[in-house]
Protein backbone atom coordinates (compact mmCIF):
# COMPACT_ATOMS: atom_id res chain seq x y z
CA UNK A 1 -109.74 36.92 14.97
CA UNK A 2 -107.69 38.90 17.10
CA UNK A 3 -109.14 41.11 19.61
CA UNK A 4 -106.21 42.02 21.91
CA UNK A 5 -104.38 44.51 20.22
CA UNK A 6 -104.84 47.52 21.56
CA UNK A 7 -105.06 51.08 20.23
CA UNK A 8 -101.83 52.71 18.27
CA UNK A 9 -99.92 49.41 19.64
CA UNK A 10 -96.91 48.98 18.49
CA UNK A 11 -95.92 46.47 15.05
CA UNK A 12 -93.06 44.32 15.20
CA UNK A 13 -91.16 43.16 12.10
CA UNK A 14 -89.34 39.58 12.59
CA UNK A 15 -85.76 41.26 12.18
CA UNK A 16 -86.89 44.07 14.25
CA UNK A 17 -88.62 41.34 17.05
CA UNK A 18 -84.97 39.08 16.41
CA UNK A 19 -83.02 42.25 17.76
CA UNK A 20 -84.91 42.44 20.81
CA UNK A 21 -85.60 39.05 21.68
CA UNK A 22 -81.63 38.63 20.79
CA UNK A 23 -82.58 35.46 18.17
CA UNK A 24 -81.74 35.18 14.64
CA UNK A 25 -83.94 36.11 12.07
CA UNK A 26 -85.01 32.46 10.98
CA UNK A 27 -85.07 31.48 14.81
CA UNK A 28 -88.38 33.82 14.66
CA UNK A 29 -89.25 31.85 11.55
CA UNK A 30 -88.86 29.01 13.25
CA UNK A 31 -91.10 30.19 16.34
CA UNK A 32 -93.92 31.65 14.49
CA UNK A 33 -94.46 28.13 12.56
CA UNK A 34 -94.15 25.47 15.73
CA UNK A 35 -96.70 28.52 17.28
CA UNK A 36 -99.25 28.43 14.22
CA UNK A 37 -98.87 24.89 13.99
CA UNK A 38 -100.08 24.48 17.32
CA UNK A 39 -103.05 27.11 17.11
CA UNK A 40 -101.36 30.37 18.04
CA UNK A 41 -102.92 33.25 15.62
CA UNK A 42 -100.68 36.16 14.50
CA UNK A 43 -101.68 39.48 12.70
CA UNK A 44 -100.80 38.93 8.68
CA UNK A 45 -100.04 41.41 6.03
CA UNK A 46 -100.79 38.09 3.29
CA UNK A 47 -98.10 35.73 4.20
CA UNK A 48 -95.78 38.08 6.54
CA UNK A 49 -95.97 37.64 10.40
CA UNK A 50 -96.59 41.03 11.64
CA UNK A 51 -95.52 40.87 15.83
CA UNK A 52 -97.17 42.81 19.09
CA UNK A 53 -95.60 42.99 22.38
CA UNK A 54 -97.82 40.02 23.52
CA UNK A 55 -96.18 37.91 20.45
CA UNK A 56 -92.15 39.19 21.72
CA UNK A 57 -93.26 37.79 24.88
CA UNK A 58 -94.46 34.01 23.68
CA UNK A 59 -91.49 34.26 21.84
CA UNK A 60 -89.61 34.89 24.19
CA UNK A 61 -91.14 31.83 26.61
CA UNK A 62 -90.05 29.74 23.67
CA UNK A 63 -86.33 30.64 23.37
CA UNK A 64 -86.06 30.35 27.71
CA UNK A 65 -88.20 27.44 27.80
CA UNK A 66 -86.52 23.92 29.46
CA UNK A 67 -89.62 21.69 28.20
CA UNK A 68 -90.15 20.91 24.28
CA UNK A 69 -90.74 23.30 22.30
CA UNK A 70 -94.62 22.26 21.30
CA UNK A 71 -95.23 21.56 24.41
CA UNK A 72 -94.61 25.09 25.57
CA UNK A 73 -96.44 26.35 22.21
CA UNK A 74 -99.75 24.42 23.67
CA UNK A 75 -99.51 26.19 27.14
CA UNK A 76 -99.03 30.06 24.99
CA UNK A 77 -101.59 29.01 23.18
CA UNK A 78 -104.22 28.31 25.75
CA UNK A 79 -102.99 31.46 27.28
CA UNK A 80 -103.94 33.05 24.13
CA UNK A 81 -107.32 31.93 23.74
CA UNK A 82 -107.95 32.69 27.44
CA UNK A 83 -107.10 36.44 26.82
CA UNK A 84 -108.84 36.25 23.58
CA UNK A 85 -112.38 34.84 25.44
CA UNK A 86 -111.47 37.67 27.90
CA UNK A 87 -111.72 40.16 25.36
CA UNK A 88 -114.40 39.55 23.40
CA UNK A 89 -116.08 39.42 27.02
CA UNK A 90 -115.39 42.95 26.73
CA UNK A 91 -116.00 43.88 23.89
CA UNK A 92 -119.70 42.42 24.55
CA UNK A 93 -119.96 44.28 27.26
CA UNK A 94 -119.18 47.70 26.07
CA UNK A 95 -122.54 48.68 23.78
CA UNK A 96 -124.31 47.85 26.72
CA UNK A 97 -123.31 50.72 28.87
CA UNK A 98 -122.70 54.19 27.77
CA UNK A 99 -120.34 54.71 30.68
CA UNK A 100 -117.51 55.00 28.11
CA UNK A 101 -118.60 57.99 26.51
CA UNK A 102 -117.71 61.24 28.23
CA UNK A 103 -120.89 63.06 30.35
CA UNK A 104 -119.22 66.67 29.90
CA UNK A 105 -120.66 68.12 26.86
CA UNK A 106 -117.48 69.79 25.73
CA UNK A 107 -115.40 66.47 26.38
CA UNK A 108 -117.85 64.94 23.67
CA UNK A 109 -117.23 67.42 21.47
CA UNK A 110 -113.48 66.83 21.39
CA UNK A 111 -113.98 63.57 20.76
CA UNK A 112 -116.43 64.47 18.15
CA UNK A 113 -113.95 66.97 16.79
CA UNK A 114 -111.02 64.46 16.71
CA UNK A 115 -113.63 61.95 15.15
CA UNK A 116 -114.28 64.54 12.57
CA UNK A 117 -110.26 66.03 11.78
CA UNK A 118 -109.63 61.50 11.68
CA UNK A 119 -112.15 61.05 8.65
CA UNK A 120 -111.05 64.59 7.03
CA UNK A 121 -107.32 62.93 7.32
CA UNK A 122 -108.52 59.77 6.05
CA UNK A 123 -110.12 61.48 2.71
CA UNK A 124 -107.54 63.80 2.25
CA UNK A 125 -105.11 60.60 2.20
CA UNK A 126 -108.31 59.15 -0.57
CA UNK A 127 -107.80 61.78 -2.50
CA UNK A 128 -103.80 61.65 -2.73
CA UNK A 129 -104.03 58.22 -3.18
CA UNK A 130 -106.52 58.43 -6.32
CA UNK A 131 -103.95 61.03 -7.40
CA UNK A 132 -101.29 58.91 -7.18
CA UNK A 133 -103.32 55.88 -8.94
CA UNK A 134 -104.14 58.07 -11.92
CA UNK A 135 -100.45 59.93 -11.93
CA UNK A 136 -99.39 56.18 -12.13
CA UNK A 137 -101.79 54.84 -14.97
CA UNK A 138 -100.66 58.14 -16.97
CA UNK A 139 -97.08 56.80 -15.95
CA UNK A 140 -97.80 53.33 -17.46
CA UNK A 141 -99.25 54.41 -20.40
CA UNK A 142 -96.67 56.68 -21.85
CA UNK A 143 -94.30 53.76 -20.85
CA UNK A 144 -96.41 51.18 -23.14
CA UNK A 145 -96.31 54.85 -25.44
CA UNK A 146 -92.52 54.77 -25.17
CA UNK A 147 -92.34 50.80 -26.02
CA UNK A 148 -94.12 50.91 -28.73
CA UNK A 149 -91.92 53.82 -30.10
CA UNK A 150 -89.36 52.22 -29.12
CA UNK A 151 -90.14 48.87 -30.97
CA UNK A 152 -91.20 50.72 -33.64
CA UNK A 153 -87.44 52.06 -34.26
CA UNK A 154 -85.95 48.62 -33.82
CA UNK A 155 -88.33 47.42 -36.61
CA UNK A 156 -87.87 50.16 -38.93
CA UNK A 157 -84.13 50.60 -38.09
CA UNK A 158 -83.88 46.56 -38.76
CA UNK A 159 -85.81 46.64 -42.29
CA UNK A 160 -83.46 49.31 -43.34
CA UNK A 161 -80.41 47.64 -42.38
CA UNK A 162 -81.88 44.40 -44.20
CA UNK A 163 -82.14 46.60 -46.93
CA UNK A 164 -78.94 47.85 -46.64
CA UNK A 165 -77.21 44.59 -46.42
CA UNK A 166 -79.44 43.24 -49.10
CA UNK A 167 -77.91 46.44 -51.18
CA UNK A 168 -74.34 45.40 -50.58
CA UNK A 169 -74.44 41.51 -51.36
CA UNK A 170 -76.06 42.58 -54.97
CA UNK A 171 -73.42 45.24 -55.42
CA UNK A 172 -70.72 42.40 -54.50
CA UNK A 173 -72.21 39.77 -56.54
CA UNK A 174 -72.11 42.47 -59.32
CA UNK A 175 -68.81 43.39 -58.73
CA UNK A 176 -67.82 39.70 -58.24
CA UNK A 177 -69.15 39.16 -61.78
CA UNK A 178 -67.48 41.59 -63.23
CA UNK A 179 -64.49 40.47 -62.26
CA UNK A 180 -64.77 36.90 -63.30
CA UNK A 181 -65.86 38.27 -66.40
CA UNK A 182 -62.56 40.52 -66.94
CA UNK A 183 -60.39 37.48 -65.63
CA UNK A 184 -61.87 34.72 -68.16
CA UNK A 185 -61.22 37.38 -71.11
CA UNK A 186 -57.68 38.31 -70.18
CA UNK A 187 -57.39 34.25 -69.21
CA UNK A 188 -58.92 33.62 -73.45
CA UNK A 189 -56.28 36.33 -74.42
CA UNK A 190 -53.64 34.30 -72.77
CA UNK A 191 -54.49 31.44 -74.53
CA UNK A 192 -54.07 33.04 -77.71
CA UNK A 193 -50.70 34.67 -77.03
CA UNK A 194 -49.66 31.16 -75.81
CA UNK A 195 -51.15 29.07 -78.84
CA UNK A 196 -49.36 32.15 -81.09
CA UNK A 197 -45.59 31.38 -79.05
CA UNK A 198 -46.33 27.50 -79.76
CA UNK A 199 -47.01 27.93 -83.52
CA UNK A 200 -44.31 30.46 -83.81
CA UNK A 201 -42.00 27.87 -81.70
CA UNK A 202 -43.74 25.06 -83.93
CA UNK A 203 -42.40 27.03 -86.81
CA UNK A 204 -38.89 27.53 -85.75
CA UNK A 205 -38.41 23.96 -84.50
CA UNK A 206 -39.34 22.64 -88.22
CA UNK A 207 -36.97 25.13 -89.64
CA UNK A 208 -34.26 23.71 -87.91
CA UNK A 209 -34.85 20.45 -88.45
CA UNK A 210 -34.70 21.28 -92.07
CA UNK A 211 -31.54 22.83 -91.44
CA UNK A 212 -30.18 19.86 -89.75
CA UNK A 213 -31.02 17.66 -92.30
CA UNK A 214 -29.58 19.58 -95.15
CA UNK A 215 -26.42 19.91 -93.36
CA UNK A 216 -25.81 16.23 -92.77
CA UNK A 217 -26.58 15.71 -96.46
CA UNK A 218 -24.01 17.76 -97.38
CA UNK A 219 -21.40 16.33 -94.61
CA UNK A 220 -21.62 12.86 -96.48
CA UNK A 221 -20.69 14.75 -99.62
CA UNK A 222 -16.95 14.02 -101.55
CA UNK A 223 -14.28 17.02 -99.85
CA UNK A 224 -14.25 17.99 -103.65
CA UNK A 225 -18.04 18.93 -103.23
CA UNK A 226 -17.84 20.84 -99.78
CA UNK A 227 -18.32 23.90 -101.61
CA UNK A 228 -21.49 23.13 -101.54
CA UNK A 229 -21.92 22.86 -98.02
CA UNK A 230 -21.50 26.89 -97.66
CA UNK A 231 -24.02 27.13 -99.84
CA UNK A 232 -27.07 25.36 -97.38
CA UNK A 233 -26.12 28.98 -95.18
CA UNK A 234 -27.02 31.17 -98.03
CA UNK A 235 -30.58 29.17 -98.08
């Protein structure tokens, strides 16, 4: 772990570190993996690199370097671990003295008070943020609310347009039926006028033939007897 970051030190991004090493974005990339792969330890916030000054400078060894670049890697990372042995040295050493803390009474109690105003920051901050949690979960549930209002309508809105539709087809089939009832009677009255015309026709066809036949009898008749053939007209 990390013990060389020091107090309200500055945090690097990797486009933010790119702009002032004067690298591209995925020459950082780059960087950060051949360092990790060699042993180098960054701070993470899960899998994002999160940069110090002390990281701008390896990085910085990297892009001036003439030798390979996992070769240089190994050297910033022994440098590393030397400054990280160096301050956990440190870090030892403190609890053993009280040298740190300040002698004059009323310097302690700043530091007391600034100890005290830090944790009544840091449960103020609790508090909005267990506000915020709960304005969220009331948030969440009137969306699931809304969704389920929401599908609710579709659903409802659906069955009645089913129903509608299923309306309309019956009305149409009824109507359709109809129709093709109306059509096959005035199609059987058709019929009937048209039988009627042939029997009528029938009728007048026979009649002529009768006449025809009448009238050549009376053609082969004697002149003497044509009288008679005026008469077949009066018939």
């Amino acid at each position: 772990m990390r013990r060389d970051i020091q107090p309200n030190e500055r945090a690097f991004s990797s486009k933010e570190v790119a702009e002032e090493v004067g690298i591209a974005t995925p020459t950082v990339r780059k960087y950060g993996q051949i360092l990790e792969r060699n042993g180098y330890e960054f701070l993470k916030d899960g899998d994002r690199r999160i940069f110090v000054q002390s990281d701008i400078e390896a990085l910085v060894a990297l892009r001036d370097t003439d030798k390979p670049l996992d070769d240089t890697a190994k050297d910033l990372v022994h440098q590393q671990k030397e400054r990280l042995e160096g301050t956990n040295e440190a870090v030892i050493a403190i609890p053993d003295t009280y040298e740190s803390l300040p002698q004059d009474p009323n310097q302690l109690k700043e530091v007391l008070m600034f100890l005290v105003n830090e944790l009544a920051a840091t449960r103020e901050m609790n508090v909005q943020l267990t506000n915020d949690m709960s304005e969220l979960k009331t948030k969440v549930s009137r969306l699931q609310q809304d969704h389920h209002i929401i599908s609710s309508t579709i659903g409802n809105s659906a069955q009645k347009t089913n129903a509608k539709i299923e309306k309309l087809t019956e009305q149409q089939k009824t109507h359709y039926e109809t129709l093709l009832q109306e059509e096959k009677h005035k199609s059987e009255l058709l019929q009937k006028e048209i039988q009627t015309m042939r029997e009528e026709q029938k009728k007048e066809w026979s009649s002529q033939i009768d006449f025809n036949r009448r009238l050549e009898v009376a053609i082969q008749k004697p002149k003497e007897k044509w009288g008679g053939l005026f008469s077949i007209f009066r018939k």
